[in-house]
Protein backbone atom coordinates (compact mmCIF):
# COMPACT_ATOMS: atom_id res chain seq x y z
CA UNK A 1 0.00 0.00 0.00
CA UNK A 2 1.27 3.12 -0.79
CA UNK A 3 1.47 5.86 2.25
CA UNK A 4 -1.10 8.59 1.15
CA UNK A 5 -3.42 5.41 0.32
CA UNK A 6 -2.79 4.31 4.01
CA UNK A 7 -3.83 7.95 4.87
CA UNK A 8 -6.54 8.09 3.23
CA UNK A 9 -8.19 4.47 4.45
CA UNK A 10 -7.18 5.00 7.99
CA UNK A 11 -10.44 4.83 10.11
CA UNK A 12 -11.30 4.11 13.62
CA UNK A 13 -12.88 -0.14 13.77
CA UNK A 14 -14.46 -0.49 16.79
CA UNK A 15 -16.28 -3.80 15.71
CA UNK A 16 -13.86 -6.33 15.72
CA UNK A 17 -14.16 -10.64 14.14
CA UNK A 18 -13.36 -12.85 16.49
CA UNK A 19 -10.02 -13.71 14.79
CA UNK A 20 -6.26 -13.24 16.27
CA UNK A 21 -3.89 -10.95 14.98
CA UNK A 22 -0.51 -13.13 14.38
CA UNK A 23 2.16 -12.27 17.18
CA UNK A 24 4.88 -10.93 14.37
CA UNK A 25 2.36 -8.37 12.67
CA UNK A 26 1.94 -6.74 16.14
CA UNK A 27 5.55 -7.06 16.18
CA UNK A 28 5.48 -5.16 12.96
CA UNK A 29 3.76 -2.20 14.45
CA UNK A 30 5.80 -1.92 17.14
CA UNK A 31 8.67 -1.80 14.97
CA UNK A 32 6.56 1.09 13.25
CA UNK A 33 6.27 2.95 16.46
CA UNK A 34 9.64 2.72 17.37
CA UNK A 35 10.61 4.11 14.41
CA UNK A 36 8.32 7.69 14.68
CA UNK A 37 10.10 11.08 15.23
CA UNK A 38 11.12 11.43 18.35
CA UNK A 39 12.26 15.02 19.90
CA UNK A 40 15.83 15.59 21.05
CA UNK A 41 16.36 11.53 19.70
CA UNK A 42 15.02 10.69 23.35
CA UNK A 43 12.77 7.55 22.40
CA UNK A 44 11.07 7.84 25.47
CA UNK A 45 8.60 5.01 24.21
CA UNK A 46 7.57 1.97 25.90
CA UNK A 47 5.20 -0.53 24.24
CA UNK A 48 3.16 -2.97 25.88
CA UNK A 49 1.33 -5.66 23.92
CA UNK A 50 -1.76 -7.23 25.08
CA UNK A 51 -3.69 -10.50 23.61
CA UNK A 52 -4.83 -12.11 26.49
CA UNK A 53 -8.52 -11.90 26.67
CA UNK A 54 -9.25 -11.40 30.70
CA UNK A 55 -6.89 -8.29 30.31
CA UNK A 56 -8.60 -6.66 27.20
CA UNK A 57 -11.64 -7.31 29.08
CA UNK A 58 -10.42 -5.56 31.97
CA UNK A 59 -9.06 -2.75 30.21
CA UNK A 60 -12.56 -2.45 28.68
CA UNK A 61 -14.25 -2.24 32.19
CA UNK A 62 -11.88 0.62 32.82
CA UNK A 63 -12.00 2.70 29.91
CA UNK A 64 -15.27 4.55 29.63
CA UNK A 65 -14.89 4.67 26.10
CA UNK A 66 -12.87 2.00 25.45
CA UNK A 67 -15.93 -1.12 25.67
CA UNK A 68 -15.13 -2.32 22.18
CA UNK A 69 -12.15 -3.29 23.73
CA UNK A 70 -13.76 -6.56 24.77
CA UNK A 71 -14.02 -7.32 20.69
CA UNK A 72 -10.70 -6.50 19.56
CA UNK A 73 -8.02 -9.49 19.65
CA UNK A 74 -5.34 -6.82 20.44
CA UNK A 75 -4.35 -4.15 22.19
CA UNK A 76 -0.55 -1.78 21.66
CA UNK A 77 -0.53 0.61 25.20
CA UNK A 78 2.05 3.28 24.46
CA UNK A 79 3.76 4.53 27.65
CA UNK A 80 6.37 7.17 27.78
CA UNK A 81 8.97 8.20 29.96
CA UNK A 82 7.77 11.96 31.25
CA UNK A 83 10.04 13.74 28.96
CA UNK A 84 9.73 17.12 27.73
CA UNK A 85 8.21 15.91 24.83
CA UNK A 86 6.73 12.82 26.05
CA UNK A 87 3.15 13.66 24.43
CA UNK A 88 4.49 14.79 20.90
CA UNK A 89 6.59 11.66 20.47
CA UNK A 90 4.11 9.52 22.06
CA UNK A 91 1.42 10.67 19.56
CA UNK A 92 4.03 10.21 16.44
CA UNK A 93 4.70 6.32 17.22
CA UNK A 94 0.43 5.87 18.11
CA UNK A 95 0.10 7.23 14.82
CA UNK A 96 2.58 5.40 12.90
CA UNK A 97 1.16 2.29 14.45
CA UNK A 98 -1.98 2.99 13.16
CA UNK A 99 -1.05 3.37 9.74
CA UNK A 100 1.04 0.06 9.53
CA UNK A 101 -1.60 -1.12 11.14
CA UNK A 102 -3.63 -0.10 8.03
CA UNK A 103 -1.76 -0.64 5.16
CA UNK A 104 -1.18 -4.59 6.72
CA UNK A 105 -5.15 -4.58 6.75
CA UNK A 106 -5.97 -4.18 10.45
CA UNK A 107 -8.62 -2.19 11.86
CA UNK A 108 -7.35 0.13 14.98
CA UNK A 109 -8.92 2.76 17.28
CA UNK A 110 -6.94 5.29 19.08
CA UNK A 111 -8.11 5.14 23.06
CA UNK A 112 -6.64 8.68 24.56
CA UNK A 113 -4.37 7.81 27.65
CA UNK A 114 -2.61 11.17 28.92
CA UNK A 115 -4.99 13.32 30.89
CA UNK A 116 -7.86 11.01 31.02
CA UNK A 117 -9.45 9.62 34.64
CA UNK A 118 -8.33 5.92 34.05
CA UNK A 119 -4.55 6.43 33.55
CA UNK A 120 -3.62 6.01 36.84
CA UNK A 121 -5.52 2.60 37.14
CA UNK A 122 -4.25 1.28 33.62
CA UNK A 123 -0.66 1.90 34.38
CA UNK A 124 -1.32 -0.13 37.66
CA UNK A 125 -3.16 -2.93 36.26
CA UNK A 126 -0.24 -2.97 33.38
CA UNK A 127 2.58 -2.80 36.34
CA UNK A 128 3.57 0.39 34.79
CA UNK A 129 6.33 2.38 37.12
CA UNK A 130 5.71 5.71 37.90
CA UNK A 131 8.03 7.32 35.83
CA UNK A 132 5.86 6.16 32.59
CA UNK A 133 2.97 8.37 31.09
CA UNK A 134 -0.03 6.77 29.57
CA UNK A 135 -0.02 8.05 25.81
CA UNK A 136 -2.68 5.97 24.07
CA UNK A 137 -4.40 2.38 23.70
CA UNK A 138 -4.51 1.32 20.35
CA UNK A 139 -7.41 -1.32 19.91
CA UNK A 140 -6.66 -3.88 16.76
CA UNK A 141 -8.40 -6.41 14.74
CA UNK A 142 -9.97 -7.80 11.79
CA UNK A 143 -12.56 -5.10 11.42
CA UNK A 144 -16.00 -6.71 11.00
CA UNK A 145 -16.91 -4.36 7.67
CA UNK A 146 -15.01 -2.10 5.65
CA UNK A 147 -14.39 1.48 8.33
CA UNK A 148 -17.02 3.82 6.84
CA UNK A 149 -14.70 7.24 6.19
CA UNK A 150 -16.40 10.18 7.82
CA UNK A 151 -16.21 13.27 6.00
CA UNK A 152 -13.61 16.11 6.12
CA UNK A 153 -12.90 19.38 6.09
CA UNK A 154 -11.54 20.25 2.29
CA UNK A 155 -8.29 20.85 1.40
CA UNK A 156 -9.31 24.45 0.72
CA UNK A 157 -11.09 25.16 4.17
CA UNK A 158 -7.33 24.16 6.26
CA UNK A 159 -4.55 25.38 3.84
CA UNK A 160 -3.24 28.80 4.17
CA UNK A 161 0.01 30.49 2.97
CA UNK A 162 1.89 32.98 4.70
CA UNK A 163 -0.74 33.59 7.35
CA UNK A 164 -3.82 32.35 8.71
């Protein structure tokens, strides 16, 4: 797949068949989130991988808006050491996860982490030491139907040169 078709097919799945994802294509994605910018060359990343049902199930008890978690056969939680940049690169490897995630035919959902009421209880349940931030869950599967794209804002209506 080329990257701007990647792009352009990326779409949260949040209905997930009841079908494992193979251990080395979540490899894969971590390899794709290890690789995203990363400010200063830090890496601050940490990636935990999660296939076991009673946990994804627990997560999905946890996360208010994470229930579809208890469909999906996989689950990348992207922790980062509290850096100054800990969010920015944090957000770059989510993101290239969920486009290698895309163009290898997966369907994925970013689940916020930083700032949201659960964190503190996910990075316990996940044995996570305090000096890790929460960054994101990434929910992953074989998405039940093809991700309906929602509709954007044109080309036109963001771009603007020289000022805003």
């Amino acid at each position: 797949m080329e990257t701007f078709d990647a792009l352009t097919k990326r779409a949260s799945v949040r209905d997930y068949m009841n079908q494992p994802v193979p251990k080395d294509m979540l490899e894969k994605l971590v390899d794709a989130g290890r690789r995203a910018p990363s400010a200063r060359a830090v890496e601050p990343w940490e990636f935990v991988v999660i296939m076991e049902r009673a946990m994804l199930d627990k997560l999905a008890g946890i996360i208010s808006t994470g229930v579809f978690l208890k469909q999906a056969t996989a689950c990348i939680v992207v922790f980062c050491q509290d850096t100054k940049y800990y969010l920015e690169d944090g957000s770059a490897a989510t993101e290239n996860i969920l486009l290698a995630a895309t163009d290898l035919g997966l369907g994925t959902c970013w689940i916020a982490g930083d700032k949201k009421e659960y964190c503190e209880e996910v990075s316990r349940l996940l044995g996570a030491p305090g000096h890790l931030k929460l960054i994101s869950l990434i929910s992953i599967g074989w998405a039940v139907r093809e991700p309906k794209q929602r509709k954007r804002r044109t080309l036109s209506e963001v771009l603007h040169w020289e000022n805003i």
